[in-house]
C-alpha atoms as a PDB file:
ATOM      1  CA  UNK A   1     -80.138  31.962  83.863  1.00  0.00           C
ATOM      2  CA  UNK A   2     -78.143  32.690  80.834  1.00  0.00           C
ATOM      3  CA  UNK A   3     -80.108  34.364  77.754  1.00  0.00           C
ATOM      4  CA  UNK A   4     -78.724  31.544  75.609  1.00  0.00           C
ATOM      5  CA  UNK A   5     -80.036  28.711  77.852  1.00  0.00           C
ATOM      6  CA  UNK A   6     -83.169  30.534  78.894  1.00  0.00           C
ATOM      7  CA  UNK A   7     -83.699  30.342  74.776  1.00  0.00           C
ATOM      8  CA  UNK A   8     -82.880  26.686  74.541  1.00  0.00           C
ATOM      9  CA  UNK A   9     -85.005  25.464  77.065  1.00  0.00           C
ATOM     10  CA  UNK A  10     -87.920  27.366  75.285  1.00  0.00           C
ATOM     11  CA  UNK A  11     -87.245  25.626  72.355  1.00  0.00           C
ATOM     12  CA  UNK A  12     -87.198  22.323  73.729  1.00  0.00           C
ATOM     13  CA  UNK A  13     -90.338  22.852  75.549  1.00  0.00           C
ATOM     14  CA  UNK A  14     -91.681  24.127  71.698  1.00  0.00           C
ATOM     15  CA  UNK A  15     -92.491  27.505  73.530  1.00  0.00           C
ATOM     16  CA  UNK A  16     -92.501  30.291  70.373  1.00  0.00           C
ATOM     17  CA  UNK A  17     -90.724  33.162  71.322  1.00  0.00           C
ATOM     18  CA  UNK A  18     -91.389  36.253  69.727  1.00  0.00           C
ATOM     19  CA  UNK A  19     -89.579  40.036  69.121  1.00  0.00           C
ATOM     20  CA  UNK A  20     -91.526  42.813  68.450  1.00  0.00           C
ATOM     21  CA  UNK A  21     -91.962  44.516  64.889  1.00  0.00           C
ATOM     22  CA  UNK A  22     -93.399  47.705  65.687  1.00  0.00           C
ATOM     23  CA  UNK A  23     -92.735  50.672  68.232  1.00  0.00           C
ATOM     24  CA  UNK A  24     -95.870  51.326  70.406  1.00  0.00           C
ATOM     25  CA  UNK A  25     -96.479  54.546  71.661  1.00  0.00           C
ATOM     26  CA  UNK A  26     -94.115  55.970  74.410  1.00  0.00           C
ATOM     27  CA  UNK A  27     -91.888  52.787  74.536  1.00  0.00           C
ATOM     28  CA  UNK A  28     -88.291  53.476  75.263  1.00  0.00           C
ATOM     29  CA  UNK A  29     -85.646  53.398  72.454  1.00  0.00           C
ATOM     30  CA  UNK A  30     -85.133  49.589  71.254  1.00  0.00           C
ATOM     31  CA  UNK A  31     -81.902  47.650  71.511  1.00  0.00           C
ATOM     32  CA  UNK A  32     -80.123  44.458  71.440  1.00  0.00           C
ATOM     33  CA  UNK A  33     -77.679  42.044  73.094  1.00  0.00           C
ATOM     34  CA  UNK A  34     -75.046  41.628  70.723  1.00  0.00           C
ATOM     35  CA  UNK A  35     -74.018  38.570  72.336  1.00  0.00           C
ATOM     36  CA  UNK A  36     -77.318  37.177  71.986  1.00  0.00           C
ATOM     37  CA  UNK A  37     -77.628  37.287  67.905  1.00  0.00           C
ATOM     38  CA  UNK A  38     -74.715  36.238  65.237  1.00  0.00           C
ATOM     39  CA  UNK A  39     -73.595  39.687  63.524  1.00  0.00           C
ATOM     40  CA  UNK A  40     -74.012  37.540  60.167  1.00  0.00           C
ATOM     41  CA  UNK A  41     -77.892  37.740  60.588  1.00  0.00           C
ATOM     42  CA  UNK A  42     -78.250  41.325  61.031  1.00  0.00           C
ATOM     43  CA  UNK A  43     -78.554  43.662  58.382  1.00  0.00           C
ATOM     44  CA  UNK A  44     -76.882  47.189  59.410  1.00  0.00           C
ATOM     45  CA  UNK A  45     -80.566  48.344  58.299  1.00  0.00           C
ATOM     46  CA  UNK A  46     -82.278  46.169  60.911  1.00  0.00           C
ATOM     47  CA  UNK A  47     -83.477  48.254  63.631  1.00  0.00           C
ATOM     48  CA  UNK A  48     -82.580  47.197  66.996  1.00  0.00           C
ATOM     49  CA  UNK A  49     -85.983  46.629  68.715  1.00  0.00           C
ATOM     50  CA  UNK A  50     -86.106  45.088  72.622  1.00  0.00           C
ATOM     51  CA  UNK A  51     -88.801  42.478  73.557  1.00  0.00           C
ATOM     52  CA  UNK A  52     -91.754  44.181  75.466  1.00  0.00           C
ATOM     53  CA  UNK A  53     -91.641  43.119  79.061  1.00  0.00           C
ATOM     54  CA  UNK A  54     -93.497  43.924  82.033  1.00  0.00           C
ATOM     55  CA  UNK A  55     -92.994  43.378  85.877  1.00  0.00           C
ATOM     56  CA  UNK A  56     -94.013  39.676  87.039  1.00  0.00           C
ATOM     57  CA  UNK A  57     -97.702  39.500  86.933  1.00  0.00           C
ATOM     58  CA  UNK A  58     -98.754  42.332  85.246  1.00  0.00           C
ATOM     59  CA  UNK A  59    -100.128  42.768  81.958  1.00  0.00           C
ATOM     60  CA  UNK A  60     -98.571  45.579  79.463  1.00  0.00           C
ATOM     61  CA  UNK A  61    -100.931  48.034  78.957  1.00  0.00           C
ATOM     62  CA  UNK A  62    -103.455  47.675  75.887  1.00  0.00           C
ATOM     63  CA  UNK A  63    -102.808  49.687  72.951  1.00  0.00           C
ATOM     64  CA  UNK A  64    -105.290  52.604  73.112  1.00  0.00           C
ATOM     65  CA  UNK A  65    -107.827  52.167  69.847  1.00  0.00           C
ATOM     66  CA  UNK A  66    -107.104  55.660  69.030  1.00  0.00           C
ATOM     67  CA  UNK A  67    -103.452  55.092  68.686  1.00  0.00           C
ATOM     68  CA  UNK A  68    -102.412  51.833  65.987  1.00  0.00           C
ATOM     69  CA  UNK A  69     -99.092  50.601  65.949  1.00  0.00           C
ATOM     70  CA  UNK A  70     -96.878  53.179  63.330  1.00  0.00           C
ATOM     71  CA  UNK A  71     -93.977  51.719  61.233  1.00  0.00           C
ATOM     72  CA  UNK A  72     -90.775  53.452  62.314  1.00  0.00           C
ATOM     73  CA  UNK A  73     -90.279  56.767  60.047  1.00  0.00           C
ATOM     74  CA  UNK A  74     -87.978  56.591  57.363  1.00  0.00           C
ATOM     75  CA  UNK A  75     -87.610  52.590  57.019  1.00  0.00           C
ATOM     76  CA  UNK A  76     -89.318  50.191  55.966  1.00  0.00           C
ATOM     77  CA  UNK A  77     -90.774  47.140  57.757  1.00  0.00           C
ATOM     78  CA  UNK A  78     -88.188  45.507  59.734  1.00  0.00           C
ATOM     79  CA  UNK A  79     -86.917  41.921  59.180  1.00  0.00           C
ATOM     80  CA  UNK A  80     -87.936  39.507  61.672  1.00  0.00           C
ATOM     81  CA  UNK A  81     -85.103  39.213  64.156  1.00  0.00           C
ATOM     82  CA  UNK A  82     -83.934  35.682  64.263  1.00  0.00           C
ATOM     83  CA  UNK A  83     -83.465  33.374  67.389  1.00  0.00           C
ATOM     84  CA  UNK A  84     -79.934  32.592  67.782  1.00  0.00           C
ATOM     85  CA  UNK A  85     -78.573  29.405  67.023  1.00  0.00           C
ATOM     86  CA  UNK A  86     -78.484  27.108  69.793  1.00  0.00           C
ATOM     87  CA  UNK A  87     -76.175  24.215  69.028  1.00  0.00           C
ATOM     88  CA  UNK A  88     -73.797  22.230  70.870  1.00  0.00           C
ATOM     89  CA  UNK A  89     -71.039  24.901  70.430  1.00  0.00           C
ATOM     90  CA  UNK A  90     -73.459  27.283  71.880  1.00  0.00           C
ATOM     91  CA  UNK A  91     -74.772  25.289  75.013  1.00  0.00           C
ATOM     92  CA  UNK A  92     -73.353  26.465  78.272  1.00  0.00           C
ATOM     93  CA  UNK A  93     -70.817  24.004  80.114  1.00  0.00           C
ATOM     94  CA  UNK A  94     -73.177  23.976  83.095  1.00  0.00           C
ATOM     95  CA  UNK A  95     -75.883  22.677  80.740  1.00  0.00           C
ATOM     96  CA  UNK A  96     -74.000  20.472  79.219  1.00  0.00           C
ATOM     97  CA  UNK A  97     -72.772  18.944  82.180  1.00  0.00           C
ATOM     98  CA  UNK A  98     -76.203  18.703  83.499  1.00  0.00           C
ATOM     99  CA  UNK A  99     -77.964  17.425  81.061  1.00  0.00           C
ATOM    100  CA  UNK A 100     -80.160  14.336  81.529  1.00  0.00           C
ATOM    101  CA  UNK A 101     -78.528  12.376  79.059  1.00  0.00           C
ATOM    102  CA  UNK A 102     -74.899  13.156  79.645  1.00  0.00           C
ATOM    103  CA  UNK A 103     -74.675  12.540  83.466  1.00  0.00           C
ATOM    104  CA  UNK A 104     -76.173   8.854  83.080  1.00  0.00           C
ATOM    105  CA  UNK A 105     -73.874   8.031  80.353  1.00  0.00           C
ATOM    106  CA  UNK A 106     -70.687   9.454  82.116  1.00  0.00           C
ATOM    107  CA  UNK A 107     -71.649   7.254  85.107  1.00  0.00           C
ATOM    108  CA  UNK A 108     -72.188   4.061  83.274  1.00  0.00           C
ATOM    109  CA  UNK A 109     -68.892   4.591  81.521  1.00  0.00           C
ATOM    110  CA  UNK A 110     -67.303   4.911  85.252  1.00  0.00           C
ATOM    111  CA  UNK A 111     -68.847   1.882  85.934  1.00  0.00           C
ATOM    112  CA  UNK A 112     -67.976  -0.157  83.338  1.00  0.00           C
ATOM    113  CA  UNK A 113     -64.427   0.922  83.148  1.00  0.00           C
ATOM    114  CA  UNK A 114     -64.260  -0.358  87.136  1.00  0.00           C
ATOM    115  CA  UNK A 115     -65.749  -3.855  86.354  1.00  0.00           C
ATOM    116  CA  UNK A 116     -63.087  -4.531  84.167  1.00  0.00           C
ATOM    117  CA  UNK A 117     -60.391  -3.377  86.440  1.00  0.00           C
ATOM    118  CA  UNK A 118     -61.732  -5.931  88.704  1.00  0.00           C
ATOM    119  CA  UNK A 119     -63.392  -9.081  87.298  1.00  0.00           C
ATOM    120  CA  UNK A 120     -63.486 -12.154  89.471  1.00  0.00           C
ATOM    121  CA  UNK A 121     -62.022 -15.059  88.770  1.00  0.00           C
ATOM    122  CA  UNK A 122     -62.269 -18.678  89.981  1.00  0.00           C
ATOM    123  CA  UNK A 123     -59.975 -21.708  90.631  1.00  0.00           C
ATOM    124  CA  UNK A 124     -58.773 -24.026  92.658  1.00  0.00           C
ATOM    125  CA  UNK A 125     -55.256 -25.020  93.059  1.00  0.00           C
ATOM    126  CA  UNK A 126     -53.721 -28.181  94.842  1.00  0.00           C
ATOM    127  CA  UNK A 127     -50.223 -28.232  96.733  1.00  0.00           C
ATOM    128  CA  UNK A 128     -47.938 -30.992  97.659  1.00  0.00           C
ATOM    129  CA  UNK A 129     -44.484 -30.219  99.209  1.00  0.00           C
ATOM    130  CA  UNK A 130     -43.228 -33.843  98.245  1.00  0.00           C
ATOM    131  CA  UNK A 131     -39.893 -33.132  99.039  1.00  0.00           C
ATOM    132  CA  UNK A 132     -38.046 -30.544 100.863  1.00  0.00           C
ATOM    133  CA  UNK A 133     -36.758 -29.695  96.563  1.00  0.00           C
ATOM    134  CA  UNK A 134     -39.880 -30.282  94.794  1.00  0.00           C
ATOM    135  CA  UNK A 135     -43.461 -28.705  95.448  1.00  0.00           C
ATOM    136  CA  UNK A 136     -46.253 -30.119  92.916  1.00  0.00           C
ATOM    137  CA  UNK A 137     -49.040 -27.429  92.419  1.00  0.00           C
ATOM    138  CA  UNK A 138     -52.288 -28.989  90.215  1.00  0.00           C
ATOM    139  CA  UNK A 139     -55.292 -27.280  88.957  1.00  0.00           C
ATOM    140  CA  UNK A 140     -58.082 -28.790  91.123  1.00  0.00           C
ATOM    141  CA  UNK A 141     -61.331 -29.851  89.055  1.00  0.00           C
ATOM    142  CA  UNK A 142     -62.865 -31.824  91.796  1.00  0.00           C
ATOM    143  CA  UNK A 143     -66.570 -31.703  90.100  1.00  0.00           C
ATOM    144  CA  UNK A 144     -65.566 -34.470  87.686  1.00  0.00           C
ATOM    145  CA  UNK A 145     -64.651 -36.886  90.300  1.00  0.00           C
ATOM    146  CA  UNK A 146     -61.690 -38.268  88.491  1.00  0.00           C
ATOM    147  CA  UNK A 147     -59.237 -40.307  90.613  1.00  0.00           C
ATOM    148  CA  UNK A 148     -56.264 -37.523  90.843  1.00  0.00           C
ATOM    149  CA  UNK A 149     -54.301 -38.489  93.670  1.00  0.00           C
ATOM    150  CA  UNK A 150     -53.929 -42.233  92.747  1.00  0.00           C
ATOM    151  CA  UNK A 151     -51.929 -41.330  89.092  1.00  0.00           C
ATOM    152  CA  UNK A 152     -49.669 -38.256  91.215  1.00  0.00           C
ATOM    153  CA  UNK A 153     -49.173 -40.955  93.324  1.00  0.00           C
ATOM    154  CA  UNK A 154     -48.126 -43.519  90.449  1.00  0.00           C
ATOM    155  CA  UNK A 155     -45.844 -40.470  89.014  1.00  0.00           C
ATOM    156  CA  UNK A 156     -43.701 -40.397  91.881  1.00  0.00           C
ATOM    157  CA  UNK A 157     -43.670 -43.671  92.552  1.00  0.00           C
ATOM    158  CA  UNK A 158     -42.253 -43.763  89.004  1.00  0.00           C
ATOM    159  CA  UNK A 159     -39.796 -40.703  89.506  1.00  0.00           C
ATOM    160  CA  UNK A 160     -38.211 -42.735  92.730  1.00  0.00           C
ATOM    161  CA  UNK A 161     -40.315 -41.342  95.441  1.00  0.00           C
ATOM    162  CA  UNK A 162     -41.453 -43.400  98.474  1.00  0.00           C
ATOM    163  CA  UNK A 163     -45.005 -44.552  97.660  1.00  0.00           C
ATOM    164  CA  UNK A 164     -46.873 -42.241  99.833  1.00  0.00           C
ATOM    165  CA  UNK A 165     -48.157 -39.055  99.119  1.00  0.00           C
ATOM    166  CA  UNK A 166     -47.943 -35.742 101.663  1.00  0.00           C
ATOM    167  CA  UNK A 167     -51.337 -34.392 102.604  1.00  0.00           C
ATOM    168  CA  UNK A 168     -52.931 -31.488 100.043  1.00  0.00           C
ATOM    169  CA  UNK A 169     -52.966 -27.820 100.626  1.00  0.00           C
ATOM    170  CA  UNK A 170     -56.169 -26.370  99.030  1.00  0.00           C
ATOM    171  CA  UNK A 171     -56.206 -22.845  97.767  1.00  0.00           C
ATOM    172  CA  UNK A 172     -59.410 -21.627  96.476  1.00  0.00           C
ATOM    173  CA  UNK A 173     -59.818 -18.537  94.501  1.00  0.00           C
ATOM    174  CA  UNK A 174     -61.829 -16.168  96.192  1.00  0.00           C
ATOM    175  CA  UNK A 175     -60.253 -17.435  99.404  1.00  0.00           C
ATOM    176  CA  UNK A 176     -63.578 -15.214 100.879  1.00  0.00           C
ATOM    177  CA  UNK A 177     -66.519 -14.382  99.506  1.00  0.00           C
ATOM    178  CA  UNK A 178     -66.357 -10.102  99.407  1.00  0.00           C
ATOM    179  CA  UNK A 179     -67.756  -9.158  95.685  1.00  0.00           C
ATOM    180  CA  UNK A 180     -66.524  -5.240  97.645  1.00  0.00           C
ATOM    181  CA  UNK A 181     -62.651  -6.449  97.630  1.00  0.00           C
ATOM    182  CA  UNK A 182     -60.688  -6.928  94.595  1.00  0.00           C
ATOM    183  CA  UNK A 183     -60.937 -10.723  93.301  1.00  0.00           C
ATOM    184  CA  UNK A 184     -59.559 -10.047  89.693  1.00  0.00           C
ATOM    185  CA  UNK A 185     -56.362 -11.578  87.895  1.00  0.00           C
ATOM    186  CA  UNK A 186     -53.565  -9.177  89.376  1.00  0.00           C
ATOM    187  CA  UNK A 187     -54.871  -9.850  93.510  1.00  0.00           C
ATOM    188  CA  UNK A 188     -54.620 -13.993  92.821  1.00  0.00           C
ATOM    189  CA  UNK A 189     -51.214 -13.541  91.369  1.00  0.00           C
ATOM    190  CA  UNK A 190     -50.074 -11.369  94.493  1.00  0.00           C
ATOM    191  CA  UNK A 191     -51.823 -13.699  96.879  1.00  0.00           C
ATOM    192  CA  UNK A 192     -50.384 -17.052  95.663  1.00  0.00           C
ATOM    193  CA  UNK A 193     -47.168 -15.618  95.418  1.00  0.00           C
ATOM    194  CA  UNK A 194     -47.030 -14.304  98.980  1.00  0.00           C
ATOM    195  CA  UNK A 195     -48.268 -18.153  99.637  1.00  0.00           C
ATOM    196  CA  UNK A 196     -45.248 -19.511  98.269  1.00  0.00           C
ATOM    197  CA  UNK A 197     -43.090 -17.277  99.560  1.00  0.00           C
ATOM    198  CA  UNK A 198     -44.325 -18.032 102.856  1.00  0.00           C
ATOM    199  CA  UNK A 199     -44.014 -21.841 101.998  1.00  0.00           C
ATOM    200  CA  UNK A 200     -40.113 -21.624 100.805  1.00  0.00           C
ATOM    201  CA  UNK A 201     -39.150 -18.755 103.332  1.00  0.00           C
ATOM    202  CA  UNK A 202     -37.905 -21.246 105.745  1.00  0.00           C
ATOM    203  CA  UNK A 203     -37.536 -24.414 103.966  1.00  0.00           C
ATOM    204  CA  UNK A 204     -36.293 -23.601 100.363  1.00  0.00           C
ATOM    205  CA  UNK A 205     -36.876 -25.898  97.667  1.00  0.00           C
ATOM    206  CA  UNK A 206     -35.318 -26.209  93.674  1.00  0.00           C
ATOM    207  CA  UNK A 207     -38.196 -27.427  92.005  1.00  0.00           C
ATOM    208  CA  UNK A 208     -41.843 -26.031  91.006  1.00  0.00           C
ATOM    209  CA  UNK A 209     -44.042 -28.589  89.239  1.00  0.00           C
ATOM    210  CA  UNK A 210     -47.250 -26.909  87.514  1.00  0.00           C
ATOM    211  CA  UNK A 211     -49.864 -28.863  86.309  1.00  0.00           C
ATOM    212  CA  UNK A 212     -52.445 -27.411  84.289  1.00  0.00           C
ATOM    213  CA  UNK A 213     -53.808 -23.721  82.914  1.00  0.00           C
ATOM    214  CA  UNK A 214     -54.215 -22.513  85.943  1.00  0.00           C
ATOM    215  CA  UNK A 215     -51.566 -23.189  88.212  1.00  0.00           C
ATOM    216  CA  UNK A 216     -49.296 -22.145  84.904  1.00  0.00           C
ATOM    217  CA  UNK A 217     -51.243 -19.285  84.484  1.00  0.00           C
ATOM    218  CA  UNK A 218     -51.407 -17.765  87.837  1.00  0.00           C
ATOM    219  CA  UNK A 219     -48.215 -18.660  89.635  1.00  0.00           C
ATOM    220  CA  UNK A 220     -46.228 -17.449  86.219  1.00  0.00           C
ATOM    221  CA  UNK A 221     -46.709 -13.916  84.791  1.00  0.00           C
ATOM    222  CA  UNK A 222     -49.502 -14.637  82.664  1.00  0.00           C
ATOM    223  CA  UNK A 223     -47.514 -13.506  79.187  1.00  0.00           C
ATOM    224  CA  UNK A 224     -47.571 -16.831  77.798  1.00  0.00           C
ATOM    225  CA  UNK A 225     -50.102 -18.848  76.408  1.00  0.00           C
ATOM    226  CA  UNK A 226     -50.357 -21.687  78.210  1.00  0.00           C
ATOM    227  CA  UNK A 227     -50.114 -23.921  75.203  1.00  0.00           C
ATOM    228  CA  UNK A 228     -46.702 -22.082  74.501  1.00  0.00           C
ATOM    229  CA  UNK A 229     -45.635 -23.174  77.958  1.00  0.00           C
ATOM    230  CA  UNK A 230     -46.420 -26.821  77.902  1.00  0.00           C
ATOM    231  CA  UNK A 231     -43.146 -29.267  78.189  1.00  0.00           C
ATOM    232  CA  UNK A 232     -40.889 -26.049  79.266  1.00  0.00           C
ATOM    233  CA  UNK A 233     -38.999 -24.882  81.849  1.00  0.00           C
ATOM    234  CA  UNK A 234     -39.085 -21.751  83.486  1.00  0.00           C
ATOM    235  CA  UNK A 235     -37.160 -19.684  86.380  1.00  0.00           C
ATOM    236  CA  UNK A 236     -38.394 -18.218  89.051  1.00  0.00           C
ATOM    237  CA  UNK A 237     -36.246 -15.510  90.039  1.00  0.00           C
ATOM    238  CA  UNK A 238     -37.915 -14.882  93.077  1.00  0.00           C
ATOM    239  CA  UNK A 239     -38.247 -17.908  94.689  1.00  0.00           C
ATOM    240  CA  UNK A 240     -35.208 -19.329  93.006  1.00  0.00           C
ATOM    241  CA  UNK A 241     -36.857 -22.031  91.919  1.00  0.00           C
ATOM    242  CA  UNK A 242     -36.980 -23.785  88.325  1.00  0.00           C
ATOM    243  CA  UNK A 243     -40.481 -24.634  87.401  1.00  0.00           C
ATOM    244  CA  UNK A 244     -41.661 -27.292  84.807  1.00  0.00           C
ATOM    245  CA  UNK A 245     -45.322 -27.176  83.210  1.00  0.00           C
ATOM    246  CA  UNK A 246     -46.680 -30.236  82.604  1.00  0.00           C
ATOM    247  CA  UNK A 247     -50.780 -31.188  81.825  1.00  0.00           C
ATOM    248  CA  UNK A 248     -52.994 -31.176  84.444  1.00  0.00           C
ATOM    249  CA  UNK A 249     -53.860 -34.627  86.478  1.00  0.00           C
ATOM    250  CA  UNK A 250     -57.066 -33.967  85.347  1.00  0.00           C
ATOM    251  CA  UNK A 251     -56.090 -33.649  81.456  1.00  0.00           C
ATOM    252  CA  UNK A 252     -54.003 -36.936  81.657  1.00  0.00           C
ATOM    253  CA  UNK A 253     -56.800 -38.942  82.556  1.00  0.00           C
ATOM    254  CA  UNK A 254     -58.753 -37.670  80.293  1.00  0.00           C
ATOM    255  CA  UNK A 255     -56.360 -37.482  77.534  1.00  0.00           C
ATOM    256  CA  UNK A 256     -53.714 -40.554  77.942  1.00  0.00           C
ATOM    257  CA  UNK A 257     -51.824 -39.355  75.237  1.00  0.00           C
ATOM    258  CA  UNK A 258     -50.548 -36.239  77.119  1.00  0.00           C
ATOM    259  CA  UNK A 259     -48.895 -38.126  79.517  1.00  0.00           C
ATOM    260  CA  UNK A 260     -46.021 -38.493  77.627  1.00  0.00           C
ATOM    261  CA  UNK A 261     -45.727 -34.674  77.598  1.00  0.00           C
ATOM    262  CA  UNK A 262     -45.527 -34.678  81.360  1.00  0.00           C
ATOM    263  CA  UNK A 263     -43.171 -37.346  81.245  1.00  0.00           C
ATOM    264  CA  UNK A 264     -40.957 -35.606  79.122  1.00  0.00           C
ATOM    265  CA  UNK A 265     -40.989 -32.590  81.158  1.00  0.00           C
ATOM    266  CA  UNK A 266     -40.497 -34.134  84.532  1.00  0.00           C
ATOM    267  CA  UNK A 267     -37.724 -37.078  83.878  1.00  0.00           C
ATOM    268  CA  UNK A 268     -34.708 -34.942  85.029  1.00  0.00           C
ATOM    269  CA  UNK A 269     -36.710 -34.919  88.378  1.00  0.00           C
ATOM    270  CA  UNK A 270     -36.134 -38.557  88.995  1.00  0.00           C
ATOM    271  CA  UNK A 271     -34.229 -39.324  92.194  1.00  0.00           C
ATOM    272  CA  UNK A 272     -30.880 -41.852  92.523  1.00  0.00           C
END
């Protein structure tokens, strides 16, 4: 163990560690480990004593009463020779790294850091490939039990369409439930577009209608608010498709007023 750490340790454990002041009888000539003290807090008058040691488990010998400790000729009583500093410049990397506070915090930092690289997130989206030119996608709140399907079909009956409406694909966000695989924003992106590129690989289409926050959110980049978006077109270079964002089904009925927003958006689509 390093002489620096061996000292900090004592001090934490509020061991006293002591130098000697006084040259006993027969004991070798004193020194010290420059390394150990600042040159600052040594006087070039200090003598340079060593700590008395002994082999493990042995005593040193008693000082005969005869013989009492002599001050060194010539000089007068030495200073006491103080500990050296042990701060955090002075801390070993080893015992820094180790230290029962450090590790802990590192890890929780790793941890945290990961969680928000990978936060799950939940939705459900509706498809409808009306037409071979026009695929409706809706943000699915199917907990409110609101009567969806019977105003999409009363839209298209409006925009020309035959009154009869295609069955729904569902798409539920985590398709599987693995908290170990990546269900964050970035992997629903990727997987709903490889889902539409699958749907429009062999049947292409012109239109995209997106109803609601999420279909807006997660089948577009994700730049724009989706307040911003509302009423607007946008391309799709990918697909080469033109989408149009429009309130969610769900948002209609319970706001009437937005449906004029939708219908705004959505009257070029009419057919004839």
């Amino acid at each position: 163990m390093h002489e620096i750490d061996r000292l900090a340790y004592l001090r934490a454990l509020g061991i006293a560690n002591y130098m000697p002041r006084w040259q006993l009888p027969g004991a070798p000539e004193p020194y010290l480990n420059p390394n150990l003290v600042r040159q600052e807090e040594v006087s070039p008058d200090t003598p340079l004593l060593a700590p008395i040691s002994s082999p493990e488990g042995l005593e040193p010998p008693s000082t005969p009463p005869q013989a009492r400790p002599q001050p060194l000729v010539g000089t007068a009583p030495p200073a006491p020779i103080a500990e050296p500093r042990v701060g955090p410049d002075l801390v070993s990397p080893i015992a820094k790294a180790n230290s029962p506070v450090t590790r802990p915090q590192k890890a929780a930092e790793q941890r945290s850091s990961a969680a928000l690289e990978r936060i799950a997130v939940r939705f459900s989206l509706s498809f409808w490939r009306v037409s071979e030119e026009l695929m409706i996608v809706d943000s699915r709140h199917p907990e409110l039990a609101l009567p969806t399907e019977k105003l999409l079909l009363n839209i298209l009956t409006a925009l020309g369409y035959p009154r009869e409406l295609p069955s729904a694909e569902i798409v539920q966000w985590p398709m599987i439930d693995a908290p170990h695989q990546d269900q964050g924003d970035t992997a629903a992106r990727e997987t709903l577009h490889a889902f539409l590129d699958a749907q429009f690989l062999l049947n292409p289409g012109r239109h995209l209608l997106l109803m609601g926050s999420d279909a807006a959110h997660y089948l577009l980049s994700g730049e724009q608010p989706y307040t911003d978006l509302l009423g607007s077109e946008q391309k799709l270079e990918e697909f080469d498709l033109t989408a149009r964002i429009t309130p969610s089904l769900t948002e209609m009925l319970q706001e009437p007023a937005k449906k004029a927003v939708t219908w705004q958006a959505i009257r070029g689509l009419r057919r004839g």
